[in-house]
ModelCIF file with pLDDT and N, C-alpha, C, O atoms, coordinates in Angstrom:
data_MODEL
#
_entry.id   MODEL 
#
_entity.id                         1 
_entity.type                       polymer 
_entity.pdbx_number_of_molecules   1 
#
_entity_poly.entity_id                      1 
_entity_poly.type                           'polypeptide(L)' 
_entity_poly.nstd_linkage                   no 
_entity_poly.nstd_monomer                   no 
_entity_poly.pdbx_seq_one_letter_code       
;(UNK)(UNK)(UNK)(UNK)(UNK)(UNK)(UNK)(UNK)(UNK)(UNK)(UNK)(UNK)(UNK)(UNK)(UNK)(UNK)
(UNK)(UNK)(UNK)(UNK)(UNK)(UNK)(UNK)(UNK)(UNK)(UNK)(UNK)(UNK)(UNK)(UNK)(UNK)(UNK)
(UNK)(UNK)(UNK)(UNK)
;
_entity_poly.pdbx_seq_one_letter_code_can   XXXXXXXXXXXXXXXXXXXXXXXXXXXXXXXXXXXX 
_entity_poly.pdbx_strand_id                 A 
#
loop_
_entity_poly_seq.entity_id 
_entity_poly_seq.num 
_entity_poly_seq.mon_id 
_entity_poly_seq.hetero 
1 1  UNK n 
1 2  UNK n 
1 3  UNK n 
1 4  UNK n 
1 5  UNK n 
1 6  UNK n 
1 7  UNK n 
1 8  UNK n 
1 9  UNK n 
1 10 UNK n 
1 11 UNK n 
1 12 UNK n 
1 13 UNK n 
1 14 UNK n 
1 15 UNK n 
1 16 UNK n 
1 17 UNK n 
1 18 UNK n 
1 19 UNK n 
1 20 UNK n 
1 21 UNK n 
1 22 UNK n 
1 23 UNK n 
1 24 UNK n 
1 25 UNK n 
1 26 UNK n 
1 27 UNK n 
1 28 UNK n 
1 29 UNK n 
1 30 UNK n 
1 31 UNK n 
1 32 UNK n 
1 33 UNK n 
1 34 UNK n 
1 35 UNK n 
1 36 UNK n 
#
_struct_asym.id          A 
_struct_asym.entity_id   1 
#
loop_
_ma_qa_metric.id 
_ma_qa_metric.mode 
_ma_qa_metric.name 
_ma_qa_metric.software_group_id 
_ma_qa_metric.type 
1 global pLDDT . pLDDT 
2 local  pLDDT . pLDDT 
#
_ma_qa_metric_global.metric_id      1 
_ma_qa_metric_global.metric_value   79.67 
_ma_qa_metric_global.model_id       1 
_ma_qa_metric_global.ordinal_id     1 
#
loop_
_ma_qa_metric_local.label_asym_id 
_ma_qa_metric_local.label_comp_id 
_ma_qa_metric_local.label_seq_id 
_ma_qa_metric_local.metric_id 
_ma_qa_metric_local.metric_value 
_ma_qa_metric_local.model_id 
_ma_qa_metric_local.ordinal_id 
A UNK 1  2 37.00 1 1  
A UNK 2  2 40.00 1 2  
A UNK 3  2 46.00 1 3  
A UNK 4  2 50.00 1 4  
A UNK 5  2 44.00 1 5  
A UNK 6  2 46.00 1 6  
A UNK 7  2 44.00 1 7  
A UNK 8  2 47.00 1 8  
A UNK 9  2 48.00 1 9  
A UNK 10 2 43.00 1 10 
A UNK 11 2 50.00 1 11 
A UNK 12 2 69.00 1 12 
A UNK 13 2 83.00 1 13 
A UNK 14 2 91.00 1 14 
A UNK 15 2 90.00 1 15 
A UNK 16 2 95.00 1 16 
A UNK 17 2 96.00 1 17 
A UNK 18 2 97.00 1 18 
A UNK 19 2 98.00 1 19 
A UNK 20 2 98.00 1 20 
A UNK 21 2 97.00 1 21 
A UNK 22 2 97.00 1 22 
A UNK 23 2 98.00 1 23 
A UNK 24 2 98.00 1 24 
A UNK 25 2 97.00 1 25 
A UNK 26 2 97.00 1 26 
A UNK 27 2 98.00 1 27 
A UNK 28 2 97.00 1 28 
A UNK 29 2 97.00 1 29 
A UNK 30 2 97.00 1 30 
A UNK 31 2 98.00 1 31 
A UNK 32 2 97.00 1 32 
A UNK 33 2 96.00 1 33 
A UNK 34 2 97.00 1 34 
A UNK 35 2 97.00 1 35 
A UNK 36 2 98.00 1 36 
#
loop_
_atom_site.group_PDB 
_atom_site.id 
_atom_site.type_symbol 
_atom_site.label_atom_id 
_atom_site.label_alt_id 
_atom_site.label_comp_id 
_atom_site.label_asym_id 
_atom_site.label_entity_id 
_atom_site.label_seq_id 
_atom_site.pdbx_PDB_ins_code 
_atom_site.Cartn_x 
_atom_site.Cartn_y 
_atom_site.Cartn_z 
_atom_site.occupancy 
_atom_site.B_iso_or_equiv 
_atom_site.pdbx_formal_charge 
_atom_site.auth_seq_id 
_atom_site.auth_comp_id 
_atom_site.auth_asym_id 
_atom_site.auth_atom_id 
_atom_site.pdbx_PDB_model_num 
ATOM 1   N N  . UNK A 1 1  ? -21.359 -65.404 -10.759 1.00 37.00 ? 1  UNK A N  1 
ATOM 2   C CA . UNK A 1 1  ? -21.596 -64.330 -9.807  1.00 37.00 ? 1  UNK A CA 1 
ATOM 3   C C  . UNK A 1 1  ? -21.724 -63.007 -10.537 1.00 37.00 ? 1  UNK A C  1 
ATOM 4   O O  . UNK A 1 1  ? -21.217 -62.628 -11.593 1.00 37.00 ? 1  UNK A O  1 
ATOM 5   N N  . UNK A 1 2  ? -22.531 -62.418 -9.695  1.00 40.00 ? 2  UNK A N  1 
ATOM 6   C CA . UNK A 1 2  ? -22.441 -60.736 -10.375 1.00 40.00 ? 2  UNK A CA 1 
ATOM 7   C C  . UNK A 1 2  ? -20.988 -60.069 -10.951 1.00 40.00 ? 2  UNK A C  1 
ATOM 8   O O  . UNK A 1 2  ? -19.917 -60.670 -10.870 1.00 40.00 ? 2  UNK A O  1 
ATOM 9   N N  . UNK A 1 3  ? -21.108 -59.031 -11.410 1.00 46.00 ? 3  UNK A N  1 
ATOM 10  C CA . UNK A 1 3  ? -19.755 -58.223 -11.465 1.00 46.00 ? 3  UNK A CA 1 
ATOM 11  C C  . UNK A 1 3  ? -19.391 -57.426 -10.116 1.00 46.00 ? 3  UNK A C  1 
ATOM 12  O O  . UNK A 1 3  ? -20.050 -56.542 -9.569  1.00 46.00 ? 3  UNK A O  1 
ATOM 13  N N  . UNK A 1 4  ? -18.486 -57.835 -9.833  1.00 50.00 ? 4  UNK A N  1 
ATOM 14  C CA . UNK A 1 4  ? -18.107 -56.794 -8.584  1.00 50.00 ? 4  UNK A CA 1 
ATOM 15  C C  . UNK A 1 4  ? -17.325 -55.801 -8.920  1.00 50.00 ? 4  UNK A C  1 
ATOM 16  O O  . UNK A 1 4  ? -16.629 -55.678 -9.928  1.00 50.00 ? 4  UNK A O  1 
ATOM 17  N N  . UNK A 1 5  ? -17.553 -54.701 -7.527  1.00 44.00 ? 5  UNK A N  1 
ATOM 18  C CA . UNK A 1 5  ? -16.683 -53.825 -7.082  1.00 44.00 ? 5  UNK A CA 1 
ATOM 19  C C  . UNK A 1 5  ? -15.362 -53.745 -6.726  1.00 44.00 ? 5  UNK A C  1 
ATOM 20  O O  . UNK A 1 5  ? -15.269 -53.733 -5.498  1.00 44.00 ? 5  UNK A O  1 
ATOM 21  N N  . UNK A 1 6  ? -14.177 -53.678 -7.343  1.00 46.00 ? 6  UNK A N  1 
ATOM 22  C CA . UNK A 1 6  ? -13.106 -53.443 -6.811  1.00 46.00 ? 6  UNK A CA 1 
ATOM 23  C C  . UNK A 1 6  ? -13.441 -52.679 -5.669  1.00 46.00 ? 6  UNK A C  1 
ATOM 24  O O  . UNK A 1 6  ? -14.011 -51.591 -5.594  1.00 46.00 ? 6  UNK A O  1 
ATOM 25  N N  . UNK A 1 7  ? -12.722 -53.876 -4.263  1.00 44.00 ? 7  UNK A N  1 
ATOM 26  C CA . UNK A 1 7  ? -12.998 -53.026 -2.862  1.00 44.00 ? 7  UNK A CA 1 
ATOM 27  C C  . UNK A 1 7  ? -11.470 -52.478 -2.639  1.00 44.00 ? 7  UNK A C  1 
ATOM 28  O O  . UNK A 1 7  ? -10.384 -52.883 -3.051  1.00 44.00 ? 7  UNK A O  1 
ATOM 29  N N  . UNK A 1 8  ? -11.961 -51.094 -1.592  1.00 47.00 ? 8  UNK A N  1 
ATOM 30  C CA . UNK A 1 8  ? -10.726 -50.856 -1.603  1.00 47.00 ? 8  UNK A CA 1 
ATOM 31  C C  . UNK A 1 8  ? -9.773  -50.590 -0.140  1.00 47.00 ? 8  UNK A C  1 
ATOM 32  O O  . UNK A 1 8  ? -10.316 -49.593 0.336   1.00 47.00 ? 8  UNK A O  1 
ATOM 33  N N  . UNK A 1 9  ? -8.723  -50.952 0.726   1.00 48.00 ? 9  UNK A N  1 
ATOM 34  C CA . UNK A 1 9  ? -8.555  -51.268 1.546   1.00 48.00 ? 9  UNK A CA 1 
ATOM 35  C C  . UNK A 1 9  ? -9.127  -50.416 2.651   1.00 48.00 ? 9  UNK A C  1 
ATOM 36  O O  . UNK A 1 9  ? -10.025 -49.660 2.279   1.00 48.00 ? 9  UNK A O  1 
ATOM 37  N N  . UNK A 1 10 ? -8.820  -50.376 3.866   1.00 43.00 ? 10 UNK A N  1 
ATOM 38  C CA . UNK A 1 10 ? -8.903  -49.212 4.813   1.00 43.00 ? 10 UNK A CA 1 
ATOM 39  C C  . UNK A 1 10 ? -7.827  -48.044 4.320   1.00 43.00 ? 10 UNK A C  1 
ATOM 40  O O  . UNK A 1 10 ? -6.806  -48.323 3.690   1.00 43.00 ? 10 UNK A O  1 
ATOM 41  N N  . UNK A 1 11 ? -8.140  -46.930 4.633   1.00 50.00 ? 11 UNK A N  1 
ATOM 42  C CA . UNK A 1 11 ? -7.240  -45.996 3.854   1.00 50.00 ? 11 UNK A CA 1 
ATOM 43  C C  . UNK A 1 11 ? -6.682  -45.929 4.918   1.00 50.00 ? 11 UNK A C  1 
ATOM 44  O O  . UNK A 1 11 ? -7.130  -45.973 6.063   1.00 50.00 ? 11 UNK A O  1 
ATOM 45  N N  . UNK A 1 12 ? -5.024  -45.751 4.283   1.00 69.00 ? 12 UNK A N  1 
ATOM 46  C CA . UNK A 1 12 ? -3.838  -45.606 4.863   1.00 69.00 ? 12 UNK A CA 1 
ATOM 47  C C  . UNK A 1 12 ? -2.852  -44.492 4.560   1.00 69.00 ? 12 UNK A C  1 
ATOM 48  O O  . UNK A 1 12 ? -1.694  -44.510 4.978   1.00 69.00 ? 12 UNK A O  1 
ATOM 49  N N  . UNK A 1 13 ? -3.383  -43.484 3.785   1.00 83.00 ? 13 UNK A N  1 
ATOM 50  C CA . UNK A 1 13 ? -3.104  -42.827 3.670   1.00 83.00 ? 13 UNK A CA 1 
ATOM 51  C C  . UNK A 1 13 ? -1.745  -42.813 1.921   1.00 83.00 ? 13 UNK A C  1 
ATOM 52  O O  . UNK A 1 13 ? -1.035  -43.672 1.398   1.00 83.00 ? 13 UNK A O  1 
ATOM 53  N N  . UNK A 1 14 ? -1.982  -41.640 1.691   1.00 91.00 ? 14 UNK A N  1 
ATOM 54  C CA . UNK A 1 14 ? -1.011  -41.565 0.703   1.00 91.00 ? 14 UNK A CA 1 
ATOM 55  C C  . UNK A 1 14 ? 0.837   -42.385 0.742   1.00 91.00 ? 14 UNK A C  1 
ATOM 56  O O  . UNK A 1 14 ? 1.428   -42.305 1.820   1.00 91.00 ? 14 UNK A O  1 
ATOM 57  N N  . UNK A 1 15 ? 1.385   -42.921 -0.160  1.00 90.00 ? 15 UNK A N  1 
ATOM 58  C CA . UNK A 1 15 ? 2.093   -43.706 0.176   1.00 90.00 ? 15 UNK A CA 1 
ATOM 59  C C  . UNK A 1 15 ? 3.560   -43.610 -1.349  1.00 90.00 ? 15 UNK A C  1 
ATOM 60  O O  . UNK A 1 15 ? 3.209   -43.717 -2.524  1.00 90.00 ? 15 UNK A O  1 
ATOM 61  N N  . UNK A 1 16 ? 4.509   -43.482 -1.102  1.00 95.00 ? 16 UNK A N  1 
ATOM 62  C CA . UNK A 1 16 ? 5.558   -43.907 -2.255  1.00 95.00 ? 16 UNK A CA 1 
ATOM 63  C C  . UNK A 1 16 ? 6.098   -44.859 -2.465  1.00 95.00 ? 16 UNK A C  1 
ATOM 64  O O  . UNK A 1 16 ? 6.931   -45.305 -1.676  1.00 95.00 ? 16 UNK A O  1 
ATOM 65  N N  . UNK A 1 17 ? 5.750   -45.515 -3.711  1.00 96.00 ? 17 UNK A N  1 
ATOM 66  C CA . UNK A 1 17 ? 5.909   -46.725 -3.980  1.00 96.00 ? 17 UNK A CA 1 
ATOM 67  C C  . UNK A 1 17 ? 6.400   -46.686 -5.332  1.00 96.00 ? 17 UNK A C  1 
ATOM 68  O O  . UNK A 1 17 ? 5.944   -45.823 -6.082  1.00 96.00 ? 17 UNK A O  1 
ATOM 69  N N  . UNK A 1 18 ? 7.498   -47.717 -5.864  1.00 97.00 ? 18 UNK A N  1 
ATOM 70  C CA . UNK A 1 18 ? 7.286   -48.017 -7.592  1.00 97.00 ? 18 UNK A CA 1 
ATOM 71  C C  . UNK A 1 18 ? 6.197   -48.210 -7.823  1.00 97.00 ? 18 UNK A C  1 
ATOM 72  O O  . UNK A 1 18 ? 5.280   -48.042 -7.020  1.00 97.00 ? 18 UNK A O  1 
ATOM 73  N N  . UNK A 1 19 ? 6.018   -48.837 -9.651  1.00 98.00 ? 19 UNK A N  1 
ATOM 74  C CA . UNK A 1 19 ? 5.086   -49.808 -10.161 1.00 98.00 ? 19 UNK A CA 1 
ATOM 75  C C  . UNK A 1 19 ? 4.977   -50.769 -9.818  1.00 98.00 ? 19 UNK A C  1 
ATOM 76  O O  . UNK A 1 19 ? 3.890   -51.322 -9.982  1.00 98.00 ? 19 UNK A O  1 
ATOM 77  N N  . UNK A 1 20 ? 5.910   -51.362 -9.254  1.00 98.00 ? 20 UNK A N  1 
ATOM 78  C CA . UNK A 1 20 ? 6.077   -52.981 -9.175  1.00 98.00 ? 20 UNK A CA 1 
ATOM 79  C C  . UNK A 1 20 ? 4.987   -52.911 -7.632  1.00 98.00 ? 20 UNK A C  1 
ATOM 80  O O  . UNK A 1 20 ? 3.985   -53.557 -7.326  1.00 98.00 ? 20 UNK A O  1 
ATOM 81  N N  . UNK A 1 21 ? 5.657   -51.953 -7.010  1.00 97.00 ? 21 UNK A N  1 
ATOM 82  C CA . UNK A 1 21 ? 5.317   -52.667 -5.832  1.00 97.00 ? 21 UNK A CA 1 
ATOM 83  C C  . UNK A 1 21 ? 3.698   -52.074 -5.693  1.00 97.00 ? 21 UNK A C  1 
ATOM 84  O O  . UNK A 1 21 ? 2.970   -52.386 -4.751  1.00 97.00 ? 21 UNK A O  1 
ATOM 85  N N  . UNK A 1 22 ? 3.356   -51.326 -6.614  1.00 97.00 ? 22 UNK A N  1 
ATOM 86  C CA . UNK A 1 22 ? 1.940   -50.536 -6.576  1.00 97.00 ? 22 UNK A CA 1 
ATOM 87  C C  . UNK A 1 22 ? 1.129   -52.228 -6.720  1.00 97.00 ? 22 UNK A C  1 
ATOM 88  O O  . UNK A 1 22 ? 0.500   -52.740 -5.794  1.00 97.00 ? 22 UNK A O  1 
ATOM 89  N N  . UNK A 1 23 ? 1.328   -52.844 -8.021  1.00 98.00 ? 23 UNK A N  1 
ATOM 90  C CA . UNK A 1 23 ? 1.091   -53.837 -8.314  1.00 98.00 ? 23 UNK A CA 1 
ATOM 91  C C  . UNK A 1 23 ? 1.098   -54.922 -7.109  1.00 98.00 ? 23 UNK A C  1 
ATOM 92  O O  . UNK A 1 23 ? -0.027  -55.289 -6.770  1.00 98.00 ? 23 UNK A O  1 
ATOM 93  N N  . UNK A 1 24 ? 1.705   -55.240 -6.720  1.00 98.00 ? 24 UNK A N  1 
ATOM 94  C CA . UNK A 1 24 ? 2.234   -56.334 -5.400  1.00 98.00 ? 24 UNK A CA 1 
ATOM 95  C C  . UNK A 1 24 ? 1.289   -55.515 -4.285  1.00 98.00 ? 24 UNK A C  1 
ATOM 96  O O  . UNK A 1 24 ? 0.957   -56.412 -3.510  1.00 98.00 ? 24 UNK A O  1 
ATOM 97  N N  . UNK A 1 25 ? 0.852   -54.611 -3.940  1.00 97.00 ? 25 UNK A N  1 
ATOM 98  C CA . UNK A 1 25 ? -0.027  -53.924 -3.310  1.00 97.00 ? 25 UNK A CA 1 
ATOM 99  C C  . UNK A 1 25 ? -1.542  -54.327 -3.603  1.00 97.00 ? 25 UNK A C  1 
ATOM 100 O O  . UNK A 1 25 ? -2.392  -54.736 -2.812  1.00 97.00 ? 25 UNK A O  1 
ATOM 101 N N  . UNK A 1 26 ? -1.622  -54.106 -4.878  1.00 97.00 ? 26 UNK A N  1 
ATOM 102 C CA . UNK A 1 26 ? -3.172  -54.348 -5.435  1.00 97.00 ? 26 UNK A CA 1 
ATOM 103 C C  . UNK A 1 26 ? -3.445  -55.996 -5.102  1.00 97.00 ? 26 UNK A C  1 
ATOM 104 O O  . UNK A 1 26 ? -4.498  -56.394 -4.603  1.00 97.00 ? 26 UNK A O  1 
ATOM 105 N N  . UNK A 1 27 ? -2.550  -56.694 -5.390  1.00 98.00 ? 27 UNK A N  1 
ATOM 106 C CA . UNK A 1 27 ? -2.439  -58.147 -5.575  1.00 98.00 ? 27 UNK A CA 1 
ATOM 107 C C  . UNK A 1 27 ? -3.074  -58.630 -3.807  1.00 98.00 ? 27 UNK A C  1 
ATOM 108 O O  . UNK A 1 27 ? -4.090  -59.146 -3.343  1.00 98.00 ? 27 UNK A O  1 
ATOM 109 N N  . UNK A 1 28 ? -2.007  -58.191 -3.380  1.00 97.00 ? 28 UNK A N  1 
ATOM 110 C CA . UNK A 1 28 ? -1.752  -58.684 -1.826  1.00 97.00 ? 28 UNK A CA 1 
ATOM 111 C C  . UNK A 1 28 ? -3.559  -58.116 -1.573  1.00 97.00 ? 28 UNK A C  1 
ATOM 112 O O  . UNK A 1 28 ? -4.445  -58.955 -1.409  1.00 97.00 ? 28 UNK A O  1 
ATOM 113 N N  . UNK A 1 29 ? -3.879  -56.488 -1.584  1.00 97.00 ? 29 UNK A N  1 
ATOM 114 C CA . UNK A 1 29 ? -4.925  -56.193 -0.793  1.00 97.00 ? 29 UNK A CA 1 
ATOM 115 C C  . UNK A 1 29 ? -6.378  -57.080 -1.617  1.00 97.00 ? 29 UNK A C  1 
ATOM 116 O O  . UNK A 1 29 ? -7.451  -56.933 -1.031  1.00 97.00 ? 29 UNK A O  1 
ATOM 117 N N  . UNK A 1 30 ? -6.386  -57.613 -2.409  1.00 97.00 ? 30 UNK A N  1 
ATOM 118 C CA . UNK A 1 30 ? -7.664  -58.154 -3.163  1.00 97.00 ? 30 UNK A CA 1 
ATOM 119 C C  . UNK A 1 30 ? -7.396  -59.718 -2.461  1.00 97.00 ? 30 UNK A C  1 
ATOM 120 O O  . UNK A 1 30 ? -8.319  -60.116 -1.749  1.00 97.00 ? 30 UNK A O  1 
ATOM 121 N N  . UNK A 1 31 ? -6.329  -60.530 -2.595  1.00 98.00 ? 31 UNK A N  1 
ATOM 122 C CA . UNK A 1 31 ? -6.355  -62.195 -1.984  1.00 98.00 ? 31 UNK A CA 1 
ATOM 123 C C  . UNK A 1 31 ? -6.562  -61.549 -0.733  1.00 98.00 ? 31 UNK A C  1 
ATOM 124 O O  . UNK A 1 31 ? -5.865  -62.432 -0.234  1.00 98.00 ? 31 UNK A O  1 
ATOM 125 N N  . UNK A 1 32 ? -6.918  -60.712 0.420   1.00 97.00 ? 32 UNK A N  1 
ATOM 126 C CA . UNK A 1 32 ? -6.908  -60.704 1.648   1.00 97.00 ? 32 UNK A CA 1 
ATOM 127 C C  . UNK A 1 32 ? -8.179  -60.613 1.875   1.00 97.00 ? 32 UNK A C  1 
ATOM 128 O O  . UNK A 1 32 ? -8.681  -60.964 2.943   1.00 97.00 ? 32 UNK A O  1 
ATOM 129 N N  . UNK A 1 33 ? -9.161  -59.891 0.409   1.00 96.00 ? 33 UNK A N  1 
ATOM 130 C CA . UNK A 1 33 ? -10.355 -59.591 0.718   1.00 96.00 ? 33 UNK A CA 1 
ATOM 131 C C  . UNK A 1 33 ? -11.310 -60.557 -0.143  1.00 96.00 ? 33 UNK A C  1 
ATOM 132 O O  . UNK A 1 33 ? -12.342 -61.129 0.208   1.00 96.00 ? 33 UNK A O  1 
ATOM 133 N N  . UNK A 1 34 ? -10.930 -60.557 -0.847  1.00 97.00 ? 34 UNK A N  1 
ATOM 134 C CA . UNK A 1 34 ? -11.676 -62.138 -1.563  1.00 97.00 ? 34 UNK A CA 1 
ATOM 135 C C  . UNK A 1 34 ? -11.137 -63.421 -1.917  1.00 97.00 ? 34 UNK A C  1 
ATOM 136 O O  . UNK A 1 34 ? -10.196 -63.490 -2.707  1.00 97.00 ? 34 UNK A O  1 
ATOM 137 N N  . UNK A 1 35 ? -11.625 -64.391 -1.428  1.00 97.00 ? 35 UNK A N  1 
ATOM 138 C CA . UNK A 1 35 ? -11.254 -65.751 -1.320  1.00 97.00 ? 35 UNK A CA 1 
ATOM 139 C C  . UNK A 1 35 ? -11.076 -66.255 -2.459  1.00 97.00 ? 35 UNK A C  1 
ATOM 140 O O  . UNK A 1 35 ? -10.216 -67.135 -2.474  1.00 97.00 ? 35 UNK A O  1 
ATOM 141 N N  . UNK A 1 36 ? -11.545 -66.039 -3.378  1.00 98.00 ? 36 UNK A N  1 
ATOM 142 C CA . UNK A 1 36 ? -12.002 -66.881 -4.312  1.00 98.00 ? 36 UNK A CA 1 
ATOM 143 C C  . UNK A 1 36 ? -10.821 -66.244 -5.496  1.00 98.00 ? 36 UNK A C  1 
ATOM 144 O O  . UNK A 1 36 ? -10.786 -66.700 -6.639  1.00 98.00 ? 36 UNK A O  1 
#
């Protein structure tokens, strides 16, 4: 497949988070948007 675009969620506005959970964020919002 092509190279894709990191998509990026509906914005929700600015948010405080650790690293960890910045990470666990990125994770979660990409398996919701691509299957594969």
């Amino acid at each position: 497949t092509p190279g894709r675009t990191a998509v990026r969620p509906s914005p929700a506005g600015p948010r405080t988070a650790t690293l960890a959970q910045a990470l666990n964020s990125a994770l979660r919002d990409t398996l919701r948007e691509d299957p594969s």
